[in-house]
PDB file of N, CA and C in Angstrom:
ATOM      1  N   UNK A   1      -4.491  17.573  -6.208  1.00  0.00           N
ATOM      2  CA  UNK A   1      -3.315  17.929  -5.440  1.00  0.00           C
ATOM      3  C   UNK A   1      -2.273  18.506  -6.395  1.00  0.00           C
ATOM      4  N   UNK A   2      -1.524  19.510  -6.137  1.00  0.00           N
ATOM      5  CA  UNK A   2      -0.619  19.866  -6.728  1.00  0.00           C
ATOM      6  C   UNK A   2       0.418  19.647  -6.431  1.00  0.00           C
ATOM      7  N   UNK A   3       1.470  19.496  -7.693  1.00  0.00           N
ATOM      8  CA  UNK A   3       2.783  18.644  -7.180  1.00  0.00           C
ATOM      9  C   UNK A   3       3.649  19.616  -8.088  1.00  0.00           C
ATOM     10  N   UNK A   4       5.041  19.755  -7.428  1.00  0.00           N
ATOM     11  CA  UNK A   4       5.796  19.332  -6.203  1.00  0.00           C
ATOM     12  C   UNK A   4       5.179  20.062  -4.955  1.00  0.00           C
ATOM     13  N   UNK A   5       4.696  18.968  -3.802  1.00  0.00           N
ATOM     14  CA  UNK A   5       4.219  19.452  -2.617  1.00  0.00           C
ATOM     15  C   UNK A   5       4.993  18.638  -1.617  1.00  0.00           C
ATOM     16  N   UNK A   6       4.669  19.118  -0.531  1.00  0.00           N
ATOM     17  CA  UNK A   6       4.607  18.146   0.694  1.00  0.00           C
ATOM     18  C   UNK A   6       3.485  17.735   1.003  1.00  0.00           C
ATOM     19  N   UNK A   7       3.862  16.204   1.146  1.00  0.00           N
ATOM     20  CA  UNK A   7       2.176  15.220   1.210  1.00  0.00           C
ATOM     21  C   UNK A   7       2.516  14.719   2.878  1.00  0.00           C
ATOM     22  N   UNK A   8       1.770  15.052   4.132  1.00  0.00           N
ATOM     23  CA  UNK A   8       1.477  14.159   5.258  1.00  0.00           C
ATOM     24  C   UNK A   8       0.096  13.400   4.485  1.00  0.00           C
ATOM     25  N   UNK A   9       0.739  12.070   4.500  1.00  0.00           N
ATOM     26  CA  UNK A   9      -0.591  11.071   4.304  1.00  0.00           C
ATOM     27  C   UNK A   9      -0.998  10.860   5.175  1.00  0.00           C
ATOM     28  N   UNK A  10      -1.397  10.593   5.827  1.00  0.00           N
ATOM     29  CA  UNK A  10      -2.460  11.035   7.121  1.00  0.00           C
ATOM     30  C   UNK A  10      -3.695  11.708   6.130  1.00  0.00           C
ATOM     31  N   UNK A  11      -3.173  12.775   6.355  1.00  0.00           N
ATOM     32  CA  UNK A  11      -4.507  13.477   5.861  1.00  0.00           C
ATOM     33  C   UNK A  11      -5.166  13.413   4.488  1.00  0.00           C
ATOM     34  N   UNK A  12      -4.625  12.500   3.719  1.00  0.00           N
ATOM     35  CA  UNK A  12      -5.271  11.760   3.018  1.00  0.00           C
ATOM     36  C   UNK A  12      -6.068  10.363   2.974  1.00  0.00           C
ATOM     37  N   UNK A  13      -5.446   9.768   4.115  1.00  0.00           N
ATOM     38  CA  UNK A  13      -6.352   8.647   4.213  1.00  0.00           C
ATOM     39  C   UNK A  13      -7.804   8.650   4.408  1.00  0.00           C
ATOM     40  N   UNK A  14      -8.163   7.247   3.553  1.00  0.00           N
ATOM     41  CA  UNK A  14      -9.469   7.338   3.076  1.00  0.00           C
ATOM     42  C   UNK A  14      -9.963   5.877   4.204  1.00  0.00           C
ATOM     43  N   UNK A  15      -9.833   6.246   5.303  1.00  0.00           N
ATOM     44  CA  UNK A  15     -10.619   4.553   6.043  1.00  0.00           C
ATOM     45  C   UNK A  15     -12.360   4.945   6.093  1.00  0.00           C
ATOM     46  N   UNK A  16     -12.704   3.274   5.907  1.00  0.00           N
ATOM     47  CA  UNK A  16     -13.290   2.710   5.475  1.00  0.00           C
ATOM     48  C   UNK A  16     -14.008   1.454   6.186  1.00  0.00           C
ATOM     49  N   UNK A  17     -15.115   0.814   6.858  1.00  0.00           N
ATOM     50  CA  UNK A  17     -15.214  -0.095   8.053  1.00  0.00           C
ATOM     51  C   UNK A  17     -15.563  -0.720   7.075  1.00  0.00           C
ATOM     52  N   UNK A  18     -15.930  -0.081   5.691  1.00  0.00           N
ATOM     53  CA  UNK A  18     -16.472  -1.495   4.460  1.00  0.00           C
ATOM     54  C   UNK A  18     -15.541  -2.677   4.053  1.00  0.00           C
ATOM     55  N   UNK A  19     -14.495  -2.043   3.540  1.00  0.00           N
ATOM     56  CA  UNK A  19     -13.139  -2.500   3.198  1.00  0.00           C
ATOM     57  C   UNK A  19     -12.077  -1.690   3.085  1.00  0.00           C
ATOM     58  N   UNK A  20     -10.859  -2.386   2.834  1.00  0.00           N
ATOM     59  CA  UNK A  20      -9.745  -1.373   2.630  1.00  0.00           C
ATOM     60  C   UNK A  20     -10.227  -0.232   2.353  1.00  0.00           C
ATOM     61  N   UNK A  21      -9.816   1.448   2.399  1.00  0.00           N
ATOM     62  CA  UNK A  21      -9.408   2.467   1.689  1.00  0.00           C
ATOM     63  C   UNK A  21      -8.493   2.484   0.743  1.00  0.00           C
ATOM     64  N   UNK A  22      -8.966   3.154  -0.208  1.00  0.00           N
ATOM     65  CA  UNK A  22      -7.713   3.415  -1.069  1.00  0.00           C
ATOM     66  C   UNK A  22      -7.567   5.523  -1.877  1.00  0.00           C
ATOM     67  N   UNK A  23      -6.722   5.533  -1.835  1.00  0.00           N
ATOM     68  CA  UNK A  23      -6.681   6.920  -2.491  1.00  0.00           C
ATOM     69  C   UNK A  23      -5.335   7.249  -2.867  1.00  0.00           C
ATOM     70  N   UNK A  24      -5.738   8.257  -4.019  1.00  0.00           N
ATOM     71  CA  UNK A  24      -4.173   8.174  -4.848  1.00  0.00           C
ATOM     72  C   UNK A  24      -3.530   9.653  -4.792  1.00  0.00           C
ATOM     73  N   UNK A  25      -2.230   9.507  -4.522  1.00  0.00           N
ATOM     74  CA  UNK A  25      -1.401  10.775  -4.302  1.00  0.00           C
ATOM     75  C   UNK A  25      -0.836  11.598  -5.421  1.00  0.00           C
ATOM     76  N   UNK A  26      -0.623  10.542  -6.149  1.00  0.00           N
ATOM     77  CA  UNK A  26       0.129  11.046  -7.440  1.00  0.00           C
ATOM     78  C   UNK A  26       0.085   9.863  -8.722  1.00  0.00           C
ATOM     79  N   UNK A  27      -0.617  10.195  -9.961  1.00  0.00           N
ATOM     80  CA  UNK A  27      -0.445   9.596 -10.848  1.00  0.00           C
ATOM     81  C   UNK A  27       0.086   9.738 -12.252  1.00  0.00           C
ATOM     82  N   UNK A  28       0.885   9.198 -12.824  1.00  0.00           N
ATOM     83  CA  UNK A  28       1.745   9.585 -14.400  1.00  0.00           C
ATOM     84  C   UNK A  28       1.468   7.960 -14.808  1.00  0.00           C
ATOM     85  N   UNK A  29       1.761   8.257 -16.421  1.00  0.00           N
ATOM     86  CA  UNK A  29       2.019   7.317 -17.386  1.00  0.00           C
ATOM     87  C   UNK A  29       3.230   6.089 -16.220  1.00  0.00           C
ATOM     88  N   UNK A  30       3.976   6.676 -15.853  1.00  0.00           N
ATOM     89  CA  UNK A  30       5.007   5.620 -15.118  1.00  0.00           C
ATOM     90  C   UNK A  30       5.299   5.414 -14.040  1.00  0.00           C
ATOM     91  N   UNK A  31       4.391   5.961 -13.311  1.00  0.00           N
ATOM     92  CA  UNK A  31       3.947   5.857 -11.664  1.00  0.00           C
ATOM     93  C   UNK A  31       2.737   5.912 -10.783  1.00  0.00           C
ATOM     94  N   UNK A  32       2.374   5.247  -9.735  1.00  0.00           N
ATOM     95  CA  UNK A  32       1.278   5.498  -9.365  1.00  0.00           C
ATOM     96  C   UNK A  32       1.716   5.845  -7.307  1.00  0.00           C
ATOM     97  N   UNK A  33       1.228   6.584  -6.828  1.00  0.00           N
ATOM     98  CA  UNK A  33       1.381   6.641  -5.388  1.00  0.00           C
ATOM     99  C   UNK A  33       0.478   6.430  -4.705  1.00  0.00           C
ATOM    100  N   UNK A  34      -0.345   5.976  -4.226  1.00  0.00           N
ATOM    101  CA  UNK A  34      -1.501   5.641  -3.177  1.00  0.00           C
ATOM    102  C   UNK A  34      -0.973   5.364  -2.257  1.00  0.00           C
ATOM    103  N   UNK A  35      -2.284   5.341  -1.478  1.00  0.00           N
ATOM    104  CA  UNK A  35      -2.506   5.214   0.162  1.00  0.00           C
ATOM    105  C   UNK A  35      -3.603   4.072   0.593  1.00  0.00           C
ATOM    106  N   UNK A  36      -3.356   2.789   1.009  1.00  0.00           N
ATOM    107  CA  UNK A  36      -4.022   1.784   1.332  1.00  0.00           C
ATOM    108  C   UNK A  36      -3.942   1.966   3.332  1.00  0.00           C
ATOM    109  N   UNK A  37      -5.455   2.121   3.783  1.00  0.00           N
ATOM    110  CA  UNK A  37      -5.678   2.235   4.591  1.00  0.00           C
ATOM    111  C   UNK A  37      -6.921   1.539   5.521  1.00  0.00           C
ATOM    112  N   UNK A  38      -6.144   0.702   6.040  1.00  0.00           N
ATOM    113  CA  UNK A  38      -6.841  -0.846   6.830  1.00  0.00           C
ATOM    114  C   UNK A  38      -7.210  -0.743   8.126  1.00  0.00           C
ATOM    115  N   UNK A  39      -8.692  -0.493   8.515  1.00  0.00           N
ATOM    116  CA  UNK A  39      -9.158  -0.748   9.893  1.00  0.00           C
ATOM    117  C   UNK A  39      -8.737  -2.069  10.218  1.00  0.00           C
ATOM    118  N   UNK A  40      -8.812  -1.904  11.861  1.00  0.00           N
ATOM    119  CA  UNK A  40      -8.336  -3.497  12.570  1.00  0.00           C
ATOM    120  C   UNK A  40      -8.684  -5.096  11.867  1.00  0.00           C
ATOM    121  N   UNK A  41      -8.288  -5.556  11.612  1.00  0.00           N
ATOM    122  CA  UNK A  41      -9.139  -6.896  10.834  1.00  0.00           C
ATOM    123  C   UNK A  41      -9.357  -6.576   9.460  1.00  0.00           C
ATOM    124  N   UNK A  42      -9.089  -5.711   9.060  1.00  0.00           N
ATOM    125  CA  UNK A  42      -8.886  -5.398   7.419  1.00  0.00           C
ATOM    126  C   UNK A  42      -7.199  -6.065   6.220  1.00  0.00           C
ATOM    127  N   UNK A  43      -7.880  -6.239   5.143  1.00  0.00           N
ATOM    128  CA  UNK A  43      -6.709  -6.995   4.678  1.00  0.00           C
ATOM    129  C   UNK A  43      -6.907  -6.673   2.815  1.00  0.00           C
ATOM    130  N   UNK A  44      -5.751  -6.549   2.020  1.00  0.00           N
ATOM    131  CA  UNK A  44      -5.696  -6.511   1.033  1.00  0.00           C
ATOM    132  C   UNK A  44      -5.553  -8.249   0.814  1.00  0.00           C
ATOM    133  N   UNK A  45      -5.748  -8.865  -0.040  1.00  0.00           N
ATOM    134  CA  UNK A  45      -6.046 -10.505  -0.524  1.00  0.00           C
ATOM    135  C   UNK A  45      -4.614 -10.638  -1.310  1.00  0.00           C
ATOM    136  N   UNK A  46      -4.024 -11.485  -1.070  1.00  0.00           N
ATOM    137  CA  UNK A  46      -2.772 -12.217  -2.173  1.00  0.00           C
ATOM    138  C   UNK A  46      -2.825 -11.957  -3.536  1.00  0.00           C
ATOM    139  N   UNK A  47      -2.013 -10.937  -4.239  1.00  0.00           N
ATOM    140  CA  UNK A  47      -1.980 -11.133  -5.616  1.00  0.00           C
ATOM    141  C   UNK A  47      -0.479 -10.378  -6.277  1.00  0.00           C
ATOM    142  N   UNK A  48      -0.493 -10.468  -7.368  1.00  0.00           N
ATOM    143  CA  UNK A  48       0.559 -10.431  -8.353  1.00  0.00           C
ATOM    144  C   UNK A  48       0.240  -9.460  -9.136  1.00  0.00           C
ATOM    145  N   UNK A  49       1.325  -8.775  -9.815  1.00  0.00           N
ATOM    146  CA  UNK A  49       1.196  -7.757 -10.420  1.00  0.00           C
ATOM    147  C   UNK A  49       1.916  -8.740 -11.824  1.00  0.00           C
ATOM    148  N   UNK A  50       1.582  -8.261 -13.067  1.00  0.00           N
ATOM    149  CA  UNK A  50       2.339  -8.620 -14.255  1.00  0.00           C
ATOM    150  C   UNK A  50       2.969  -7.013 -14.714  1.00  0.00           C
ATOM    151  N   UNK A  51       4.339  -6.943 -14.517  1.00  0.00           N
ATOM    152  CA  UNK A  51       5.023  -6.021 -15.759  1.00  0.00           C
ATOM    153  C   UNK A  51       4.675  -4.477 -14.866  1.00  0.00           C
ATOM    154  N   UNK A  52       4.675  -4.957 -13.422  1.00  0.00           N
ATOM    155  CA  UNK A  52       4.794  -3.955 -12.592  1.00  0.00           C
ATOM    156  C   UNK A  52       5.417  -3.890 -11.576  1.00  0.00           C
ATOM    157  N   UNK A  53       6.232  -3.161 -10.848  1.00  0.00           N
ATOM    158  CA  UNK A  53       6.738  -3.606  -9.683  1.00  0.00           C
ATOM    159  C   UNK A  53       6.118  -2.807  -8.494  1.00  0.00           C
ATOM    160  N   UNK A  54       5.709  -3.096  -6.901  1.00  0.00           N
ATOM    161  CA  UNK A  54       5.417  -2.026  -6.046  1.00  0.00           C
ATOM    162  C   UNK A  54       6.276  -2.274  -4.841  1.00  0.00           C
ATOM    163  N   UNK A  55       5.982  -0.963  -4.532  1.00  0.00           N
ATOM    164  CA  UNK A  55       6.796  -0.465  -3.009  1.00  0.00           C
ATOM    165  C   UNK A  55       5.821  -0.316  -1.741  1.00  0.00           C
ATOM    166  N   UNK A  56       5.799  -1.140  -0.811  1.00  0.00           N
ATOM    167  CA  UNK A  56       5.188  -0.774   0.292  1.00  0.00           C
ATOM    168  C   UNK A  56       5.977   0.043   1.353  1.00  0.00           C
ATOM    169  N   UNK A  57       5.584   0.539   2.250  1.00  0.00           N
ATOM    170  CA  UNK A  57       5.525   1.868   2.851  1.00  0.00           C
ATOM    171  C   UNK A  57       4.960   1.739   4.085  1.00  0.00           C
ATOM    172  N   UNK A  58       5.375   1.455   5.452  1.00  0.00           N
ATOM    173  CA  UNK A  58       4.566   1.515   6.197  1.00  0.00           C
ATOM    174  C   UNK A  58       4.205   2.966   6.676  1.00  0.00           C
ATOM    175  N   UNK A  59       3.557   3.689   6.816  1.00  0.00           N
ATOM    176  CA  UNK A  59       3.088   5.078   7.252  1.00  0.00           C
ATOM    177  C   UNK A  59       2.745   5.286   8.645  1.00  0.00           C
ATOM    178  N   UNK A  60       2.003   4.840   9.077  1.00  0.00           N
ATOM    179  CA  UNK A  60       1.122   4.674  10.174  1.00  0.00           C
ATOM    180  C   UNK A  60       1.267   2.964  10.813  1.00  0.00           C
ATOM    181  N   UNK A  61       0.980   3.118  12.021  1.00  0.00           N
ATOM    182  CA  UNK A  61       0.388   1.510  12.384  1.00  0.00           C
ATOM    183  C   UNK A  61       1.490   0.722  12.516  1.00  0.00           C
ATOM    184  N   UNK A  62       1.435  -1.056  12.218  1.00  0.00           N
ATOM    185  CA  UNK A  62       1.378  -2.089  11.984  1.00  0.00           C
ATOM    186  C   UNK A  62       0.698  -2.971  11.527  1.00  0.00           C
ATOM    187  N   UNK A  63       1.699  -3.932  10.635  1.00  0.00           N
ATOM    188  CA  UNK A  63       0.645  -5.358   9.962  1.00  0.00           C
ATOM    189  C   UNK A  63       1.118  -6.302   9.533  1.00  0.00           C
ATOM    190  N   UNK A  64       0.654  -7.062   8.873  1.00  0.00           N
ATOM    191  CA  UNK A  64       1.709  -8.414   8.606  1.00  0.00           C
ATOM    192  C   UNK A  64       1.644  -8.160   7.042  1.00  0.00           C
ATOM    193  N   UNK A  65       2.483  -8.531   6.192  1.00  0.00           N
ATOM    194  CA  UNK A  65       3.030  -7.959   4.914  1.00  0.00           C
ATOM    195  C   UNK A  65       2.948  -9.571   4.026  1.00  0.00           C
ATOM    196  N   UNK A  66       2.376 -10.127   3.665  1.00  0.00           N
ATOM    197  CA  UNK A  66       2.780 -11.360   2.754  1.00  0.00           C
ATOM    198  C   UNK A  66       3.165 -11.219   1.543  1.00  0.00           C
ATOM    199  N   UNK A  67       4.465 -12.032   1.520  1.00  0.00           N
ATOM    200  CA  UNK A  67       5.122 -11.844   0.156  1.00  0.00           C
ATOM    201  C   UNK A  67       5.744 -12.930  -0.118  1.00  0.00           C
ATOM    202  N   UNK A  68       5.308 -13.845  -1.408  1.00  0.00           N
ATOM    203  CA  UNK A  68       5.947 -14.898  -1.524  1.00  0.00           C
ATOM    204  C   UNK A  68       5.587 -15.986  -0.457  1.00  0.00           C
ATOM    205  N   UNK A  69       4.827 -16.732  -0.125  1.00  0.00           N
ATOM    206  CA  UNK A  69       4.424 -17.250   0.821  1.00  0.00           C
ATOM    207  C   UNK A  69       4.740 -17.217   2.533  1.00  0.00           C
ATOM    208  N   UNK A  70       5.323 -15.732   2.534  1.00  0.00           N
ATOM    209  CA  UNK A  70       5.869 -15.612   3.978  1.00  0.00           C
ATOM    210  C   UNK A  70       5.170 -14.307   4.176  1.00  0.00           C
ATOM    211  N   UNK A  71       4.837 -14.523   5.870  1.00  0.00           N
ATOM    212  CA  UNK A  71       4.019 -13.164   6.224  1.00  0.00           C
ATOM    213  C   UNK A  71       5.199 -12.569   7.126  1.00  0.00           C
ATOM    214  N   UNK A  72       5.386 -11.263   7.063  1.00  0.00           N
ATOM    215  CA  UNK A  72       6.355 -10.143   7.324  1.00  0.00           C
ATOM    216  C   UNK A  72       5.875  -9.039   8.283  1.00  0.00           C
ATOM    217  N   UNK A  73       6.268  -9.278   9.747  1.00  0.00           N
ATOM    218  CA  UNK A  73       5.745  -8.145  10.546  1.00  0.00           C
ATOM    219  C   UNK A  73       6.203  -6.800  10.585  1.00  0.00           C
ATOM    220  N   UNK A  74       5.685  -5.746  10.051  1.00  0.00           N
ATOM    221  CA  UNK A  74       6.144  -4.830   9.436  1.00  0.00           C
ATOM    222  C   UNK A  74       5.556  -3.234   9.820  1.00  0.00           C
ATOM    223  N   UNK A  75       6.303  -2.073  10.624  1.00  0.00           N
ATOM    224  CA  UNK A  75       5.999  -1.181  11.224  1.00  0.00           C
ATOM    225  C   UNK A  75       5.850   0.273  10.818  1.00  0.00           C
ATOM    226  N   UNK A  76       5.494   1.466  10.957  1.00  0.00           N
ATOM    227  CA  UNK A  76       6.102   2.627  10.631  1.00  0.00           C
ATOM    228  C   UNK A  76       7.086   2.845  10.875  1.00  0.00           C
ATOM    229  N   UNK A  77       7.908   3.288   9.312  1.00  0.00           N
ATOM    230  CA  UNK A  77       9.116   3.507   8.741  1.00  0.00           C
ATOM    231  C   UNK A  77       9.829   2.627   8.227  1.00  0.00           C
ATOM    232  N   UNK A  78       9.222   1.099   7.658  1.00  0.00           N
ATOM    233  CA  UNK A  78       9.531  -0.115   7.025  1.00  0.00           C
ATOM    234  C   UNK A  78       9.051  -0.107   5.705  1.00  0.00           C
ATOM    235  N   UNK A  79      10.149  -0.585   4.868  1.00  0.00           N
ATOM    236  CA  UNK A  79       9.471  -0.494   3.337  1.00  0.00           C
ATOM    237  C   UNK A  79       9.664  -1.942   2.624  1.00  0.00           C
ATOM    238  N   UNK A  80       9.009  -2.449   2.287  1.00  0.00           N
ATOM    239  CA  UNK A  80       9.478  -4.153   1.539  1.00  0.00           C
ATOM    240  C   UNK A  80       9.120  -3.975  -0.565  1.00  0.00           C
ATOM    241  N   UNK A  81       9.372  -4.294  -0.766  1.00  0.00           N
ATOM    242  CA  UNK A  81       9.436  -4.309  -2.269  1.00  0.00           C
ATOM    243  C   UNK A  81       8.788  -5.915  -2.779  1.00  0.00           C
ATOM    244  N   UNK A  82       7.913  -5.780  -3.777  1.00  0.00           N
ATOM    245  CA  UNK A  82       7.386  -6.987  -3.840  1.00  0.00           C
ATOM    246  C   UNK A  82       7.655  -6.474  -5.659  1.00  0.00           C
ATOM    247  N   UNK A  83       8.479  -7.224  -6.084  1.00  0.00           N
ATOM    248  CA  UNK A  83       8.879  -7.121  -7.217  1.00  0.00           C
ATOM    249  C   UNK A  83       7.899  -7.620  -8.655  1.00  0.00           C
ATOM    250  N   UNK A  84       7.782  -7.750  -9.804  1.00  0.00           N
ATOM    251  CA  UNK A  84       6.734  -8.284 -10.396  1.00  0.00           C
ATOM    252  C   UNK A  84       6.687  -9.733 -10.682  1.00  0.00           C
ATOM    253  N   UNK A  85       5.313  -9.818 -10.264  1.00  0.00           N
ATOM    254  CA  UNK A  85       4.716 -11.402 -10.549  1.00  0.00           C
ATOM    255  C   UNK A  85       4.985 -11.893  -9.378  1.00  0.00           C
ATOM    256  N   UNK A  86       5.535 -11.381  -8.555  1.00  0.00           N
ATOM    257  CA  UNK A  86       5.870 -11.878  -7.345  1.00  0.00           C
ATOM    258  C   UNK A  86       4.259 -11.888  -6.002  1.00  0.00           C
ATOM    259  N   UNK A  87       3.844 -12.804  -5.553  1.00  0.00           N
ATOM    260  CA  UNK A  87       2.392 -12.604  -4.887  1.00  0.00           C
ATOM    261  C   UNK A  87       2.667 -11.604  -3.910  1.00  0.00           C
ATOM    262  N   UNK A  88       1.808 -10.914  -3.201  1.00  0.00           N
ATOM    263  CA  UNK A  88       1.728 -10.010  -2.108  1.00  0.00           C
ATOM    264  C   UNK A  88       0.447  -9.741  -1.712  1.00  0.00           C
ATOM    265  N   UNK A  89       0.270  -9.202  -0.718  1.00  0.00           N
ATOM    266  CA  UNK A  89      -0.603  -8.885   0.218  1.00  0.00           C
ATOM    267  C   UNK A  89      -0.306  -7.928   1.568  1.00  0.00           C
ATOM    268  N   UNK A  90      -1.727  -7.809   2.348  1.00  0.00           N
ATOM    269  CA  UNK A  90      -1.542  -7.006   3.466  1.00  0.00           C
ATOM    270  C   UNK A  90      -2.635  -7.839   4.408  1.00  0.00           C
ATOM    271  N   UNK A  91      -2.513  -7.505   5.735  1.00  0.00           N
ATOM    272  CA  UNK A  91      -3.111  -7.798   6.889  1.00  0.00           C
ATOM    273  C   UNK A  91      -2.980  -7.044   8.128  1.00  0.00           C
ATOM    274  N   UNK A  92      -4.260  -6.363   8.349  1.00  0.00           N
ATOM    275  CA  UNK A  92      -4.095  -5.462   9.636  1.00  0.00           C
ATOM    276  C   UNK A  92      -4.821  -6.487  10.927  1.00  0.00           C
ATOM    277  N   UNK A  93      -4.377  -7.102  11.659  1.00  0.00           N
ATOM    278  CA  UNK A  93      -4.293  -7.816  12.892  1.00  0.00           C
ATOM    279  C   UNK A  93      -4.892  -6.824  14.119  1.00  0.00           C
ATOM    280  N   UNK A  94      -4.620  -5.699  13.619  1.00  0.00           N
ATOM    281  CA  UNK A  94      -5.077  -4.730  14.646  1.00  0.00           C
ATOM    282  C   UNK A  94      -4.231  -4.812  16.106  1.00  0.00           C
ATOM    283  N   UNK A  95      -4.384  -3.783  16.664  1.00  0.00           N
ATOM    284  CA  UNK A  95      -5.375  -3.581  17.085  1.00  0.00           C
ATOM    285  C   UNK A  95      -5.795  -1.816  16.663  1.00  0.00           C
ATOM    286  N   UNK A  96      -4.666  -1.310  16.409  1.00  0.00           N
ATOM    287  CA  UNK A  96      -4.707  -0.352  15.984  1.00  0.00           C
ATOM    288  C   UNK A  96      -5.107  -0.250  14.184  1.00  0.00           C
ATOM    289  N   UNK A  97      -4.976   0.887  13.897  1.00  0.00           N
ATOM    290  CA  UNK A  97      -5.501   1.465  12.055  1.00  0.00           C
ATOM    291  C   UNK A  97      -4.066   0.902  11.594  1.00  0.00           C
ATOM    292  N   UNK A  98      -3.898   1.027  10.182  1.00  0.00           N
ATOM    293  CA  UNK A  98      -2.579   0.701   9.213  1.00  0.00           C
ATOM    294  C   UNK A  98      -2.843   1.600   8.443  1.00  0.00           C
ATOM    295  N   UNK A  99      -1.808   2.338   7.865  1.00  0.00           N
ATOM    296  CA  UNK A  99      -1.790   3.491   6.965  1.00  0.00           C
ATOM    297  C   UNK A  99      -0.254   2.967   6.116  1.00  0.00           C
ATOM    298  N   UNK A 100      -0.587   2.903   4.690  1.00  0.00           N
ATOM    299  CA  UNK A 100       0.330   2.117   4.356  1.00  0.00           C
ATOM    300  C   UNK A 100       1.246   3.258   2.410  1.00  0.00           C
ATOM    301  N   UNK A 101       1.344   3.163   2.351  1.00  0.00           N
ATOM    302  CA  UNK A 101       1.723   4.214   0.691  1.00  0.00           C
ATOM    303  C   UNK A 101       2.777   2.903   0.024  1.00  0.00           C
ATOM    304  N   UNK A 102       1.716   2.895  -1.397  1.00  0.00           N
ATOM    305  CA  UNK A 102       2.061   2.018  -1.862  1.00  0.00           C
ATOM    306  C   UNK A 102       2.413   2.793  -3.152  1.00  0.00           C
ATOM    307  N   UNK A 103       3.220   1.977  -4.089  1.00  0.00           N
ATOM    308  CA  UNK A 103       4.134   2.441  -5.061  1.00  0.00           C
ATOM    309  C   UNK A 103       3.852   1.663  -6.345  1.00  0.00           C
ATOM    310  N   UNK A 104       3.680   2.009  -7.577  1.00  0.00           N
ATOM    311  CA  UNK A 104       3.590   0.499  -8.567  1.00  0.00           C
ATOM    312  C   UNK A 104       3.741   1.795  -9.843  1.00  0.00           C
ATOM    313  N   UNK A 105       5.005   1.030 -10.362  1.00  0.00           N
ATOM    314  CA  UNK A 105       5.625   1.543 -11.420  1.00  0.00           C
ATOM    315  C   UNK A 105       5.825  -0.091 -12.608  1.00  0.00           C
ATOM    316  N   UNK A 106       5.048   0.567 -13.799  1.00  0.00           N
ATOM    317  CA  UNK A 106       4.642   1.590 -14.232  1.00  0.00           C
ATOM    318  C   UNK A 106       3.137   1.641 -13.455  1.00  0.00           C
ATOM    319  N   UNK A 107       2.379   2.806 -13.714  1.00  0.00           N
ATOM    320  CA  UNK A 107       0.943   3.022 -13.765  1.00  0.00           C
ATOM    321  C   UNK A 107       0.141   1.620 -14.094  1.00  0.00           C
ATOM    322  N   UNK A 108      -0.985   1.375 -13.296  1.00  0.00           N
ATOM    323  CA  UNK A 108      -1.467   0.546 -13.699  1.00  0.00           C
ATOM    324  C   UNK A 108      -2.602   1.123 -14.894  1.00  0.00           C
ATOM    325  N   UNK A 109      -2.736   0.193 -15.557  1.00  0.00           N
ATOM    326  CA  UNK A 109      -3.436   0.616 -16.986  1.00  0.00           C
ATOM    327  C   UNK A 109      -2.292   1.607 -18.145  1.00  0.00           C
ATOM    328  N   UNK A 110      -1.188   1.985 -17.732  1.00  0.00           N
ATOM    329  CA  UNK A 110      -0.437   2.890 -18.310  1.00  0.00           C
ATOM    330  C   UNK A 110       0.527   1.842 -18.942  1.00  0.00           C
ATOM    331  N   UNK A 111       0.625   0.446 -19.663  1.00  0.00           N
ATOM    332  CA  UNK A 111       1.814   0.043 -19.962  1.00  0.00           C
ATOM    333  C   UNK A 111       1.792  -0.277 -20.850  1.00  0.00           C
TER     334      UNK A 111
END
């Protein structure tokens, strides 16, 4: 992809009936942009970032957002910040797809 563009993510999403999708929009030494994209009953698992922070993004859909031991019902055009070391997760409840653009500065592997 060439950048500076205009990105509809949509048309990047990568779903998947295996597991999550994932695909990346934009990557540098100090940023990463992806697209996490969850059929109905699909879910990213609880975890923590060390010495990174990310931005969720709702794009598409609905889902429940866990952060810090609280789950967060969360829509297109909602953004939550899960700061570092802090736990997080995703959960698509369905019934519909989740299309989600996630953020994690710095780069993972880049620090």
């Amino acid at each position: 992809m060439n950048h500076p563009s205009v990105i509809r993510p949509s048309g990047h999403a990568a779903y998947s009936t295996a597991k999550m999708g994932k695909s990346t929009l934009f990557e540098s030494p100090r940023l990463l942009v992806g697209l996490n994209a969850f059929e109905p009953g699909q879910e990213h698992a609880l975890h923590a970032h060390e010495g990174q922070d990310k931005v969720y993004l709702v794009a598409e859909g609905a889902g429940l957002f866990l952060l810090d031991g609280r789950e967060l019902p969360m829509a297109a055009g909602d953004l939550l910040i899960a700061p570092e070391g802090v736990p997080h997760g995703v959960r698509n409840p369905g019934p519909g797809r989740l299309l989600v653009v996630a953020v994690l500065a710095p780069a993972p592997g880049k620090r």
